[in-house]
Protein backbone atom coordinates (compact mmCIF):
# COMPACT_ATOMS: atom_id res chain seq x y z
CA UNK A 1 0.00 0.00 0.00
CA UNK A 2 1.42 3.57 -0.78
CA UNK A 3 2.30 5.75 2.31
CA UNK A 4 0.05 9.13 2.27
CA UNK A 5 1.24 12.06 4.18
CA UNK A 6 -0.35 14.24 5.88
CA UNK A 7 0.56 17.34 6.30
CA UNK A 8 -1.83 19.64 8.92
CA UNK A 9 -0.36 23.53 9.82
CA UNK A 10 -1.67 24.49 13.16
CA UNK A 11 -1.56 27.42 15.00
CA UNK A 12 -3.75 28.26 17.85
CA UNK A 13 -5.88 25.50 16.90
CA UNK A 14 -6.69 23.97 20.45
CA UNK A 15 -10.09 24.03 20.04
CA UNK A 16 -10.05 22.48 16.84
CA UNK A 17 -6.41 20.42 16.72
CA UNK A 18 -8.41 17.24 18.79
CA UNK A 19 -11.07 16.62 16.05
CA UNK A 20 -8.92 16.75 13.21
CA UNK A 21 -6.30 14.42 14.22
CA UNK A 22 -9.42 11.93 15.00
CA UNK A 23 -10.69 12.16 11.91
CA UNK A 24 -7.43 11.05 10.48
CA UNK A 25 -7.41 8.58 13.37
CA UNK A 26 -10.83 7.13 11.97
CA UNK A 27 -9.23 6.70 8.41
CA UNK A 28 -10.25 3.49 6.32
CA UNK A 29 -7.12 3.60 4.79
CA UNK A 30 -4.89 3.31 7.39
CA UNK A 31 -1.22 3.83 5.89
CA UNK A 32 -0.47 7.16 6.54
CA UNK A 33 1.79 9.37 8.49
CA UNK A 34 0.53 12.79 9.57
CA UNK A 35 2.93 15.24 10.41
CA UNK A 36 1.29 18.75 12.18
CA UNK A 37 3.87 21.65 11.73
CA UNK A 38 2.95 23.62 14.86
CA UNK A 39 4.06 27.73 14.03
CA UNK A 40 4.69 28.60 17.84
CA UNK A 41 1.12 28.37 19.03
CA UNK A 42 0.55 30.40 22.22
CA UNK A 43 -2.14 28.36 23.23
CA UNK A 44 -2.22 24.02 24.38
CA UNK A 45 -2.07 23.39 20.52
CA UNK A 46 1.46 21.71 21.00
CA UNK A 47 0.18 19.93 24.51
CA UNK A 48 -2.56 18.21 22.14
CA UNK A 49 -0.58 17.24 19.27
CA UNK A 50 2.26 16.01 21.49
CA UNK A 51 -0.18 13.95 23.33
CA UNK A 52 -1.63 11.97 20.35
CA UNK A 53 1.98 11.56 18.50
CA UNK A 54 2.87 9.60 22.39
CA UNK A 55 -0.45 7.32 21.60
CA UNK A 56 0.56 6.92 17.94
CA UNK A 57 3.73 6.59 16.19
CA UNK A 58 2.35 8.20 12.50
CA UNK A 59 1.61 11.04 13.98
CA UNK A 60 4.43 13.79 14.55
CA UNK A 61 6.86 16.17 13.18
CA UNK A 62 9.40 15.08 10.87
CA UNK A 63 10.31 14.83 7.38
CA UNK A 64 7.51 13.31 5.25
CA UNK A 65 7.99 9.80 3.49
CA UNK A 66 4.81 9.38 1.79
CA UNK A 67 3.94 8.54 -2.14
CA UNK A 68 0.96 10.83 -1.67
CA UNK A 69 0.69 14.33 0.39
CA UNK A 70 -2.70 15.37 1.83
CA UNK A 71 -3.13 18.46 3.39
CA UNK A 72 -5.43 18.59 6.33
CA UNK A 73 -6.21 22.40 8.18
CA UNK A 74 -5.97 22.36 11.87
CA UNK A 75 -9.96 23.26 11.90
CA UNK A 76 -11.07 20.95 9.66
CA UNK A 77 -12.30 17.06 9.87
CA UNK A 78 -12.23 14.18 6.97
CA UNK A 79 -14.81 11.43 6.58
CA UNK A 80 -13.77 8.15 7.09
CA UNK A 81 -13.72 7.35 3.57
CA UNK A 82 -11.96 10.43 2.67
CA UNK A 83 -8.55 8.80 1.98
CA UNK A 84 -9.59 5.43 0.57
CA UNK A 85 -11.61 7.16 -1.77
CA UNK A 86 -9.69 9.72 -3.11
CA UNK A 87 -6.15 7.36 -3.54
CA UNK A 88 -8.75 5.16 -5.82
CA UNK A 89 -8.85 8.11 -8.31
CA UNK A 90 -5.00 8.18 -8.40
CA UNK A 91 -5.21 4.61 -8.98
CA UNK A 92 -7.49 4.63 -12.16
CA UNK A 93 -6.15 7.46 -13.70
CA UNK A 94 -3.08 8.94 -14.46
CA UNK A 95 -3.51 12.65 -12.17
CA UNK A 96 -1.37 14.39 -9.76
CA UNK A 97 -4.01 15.76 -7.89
CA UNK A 98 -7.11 14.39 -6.37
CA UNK A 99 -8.98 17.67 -4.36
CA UNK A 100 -12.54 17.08 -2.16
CA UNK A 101 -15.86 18.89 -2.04
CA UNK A 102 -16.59 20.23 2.04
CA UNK A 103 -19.42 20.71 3.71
């Protein structure tokens, strides 16, 4: 299976940082490595991530090694499906970018 990275900027996202790591969490596709580039938050944004990246070794800081990038904002939630779903494209056809509808 190809490695997908994800790549979430966060900056005073407390509020929102929790959800959006557990919708990654909740992935179908479950290859991935999601790395949250935290730009000196003065809030518990880094207490959060740091907390989750303990609980699970994909998520973190470092230098991305995936096939595929994804970006994810620090506000912002996937579907389950949203992964699964959107490396089938790249899969079936020869693109270099796959890009959702939100709601």
């Amino acid at each position: 299976l190809p490695l997908v990275s994800i790549i979430a900027p966060c900056y005073n996202a407390a509020s929102f940082i929790s959800q959006a790591i557990e919708s990654v969490l909740a992935q179908l596709f479950g290859n991935w490595e999601m790395l949250i580039v935290d730009d000196c938050s003065s809030d518990d944004s880094l207490v959060i991530i740091q907390k989750y990246a303990e609980q699970d070794s994909r998520i973190g800081i470092k230098e991305a090694k995936g096939r595929y990038i994804a970006f994810l904002d620090s506000d912002d939630m996937w579907l389950p499906n949203k992964l699964s779903d959107q490396l089938k494209v790249f899969e079936k056809s020869e693109v270099a970018i796959v890009f959702s509808n939100y709601e």
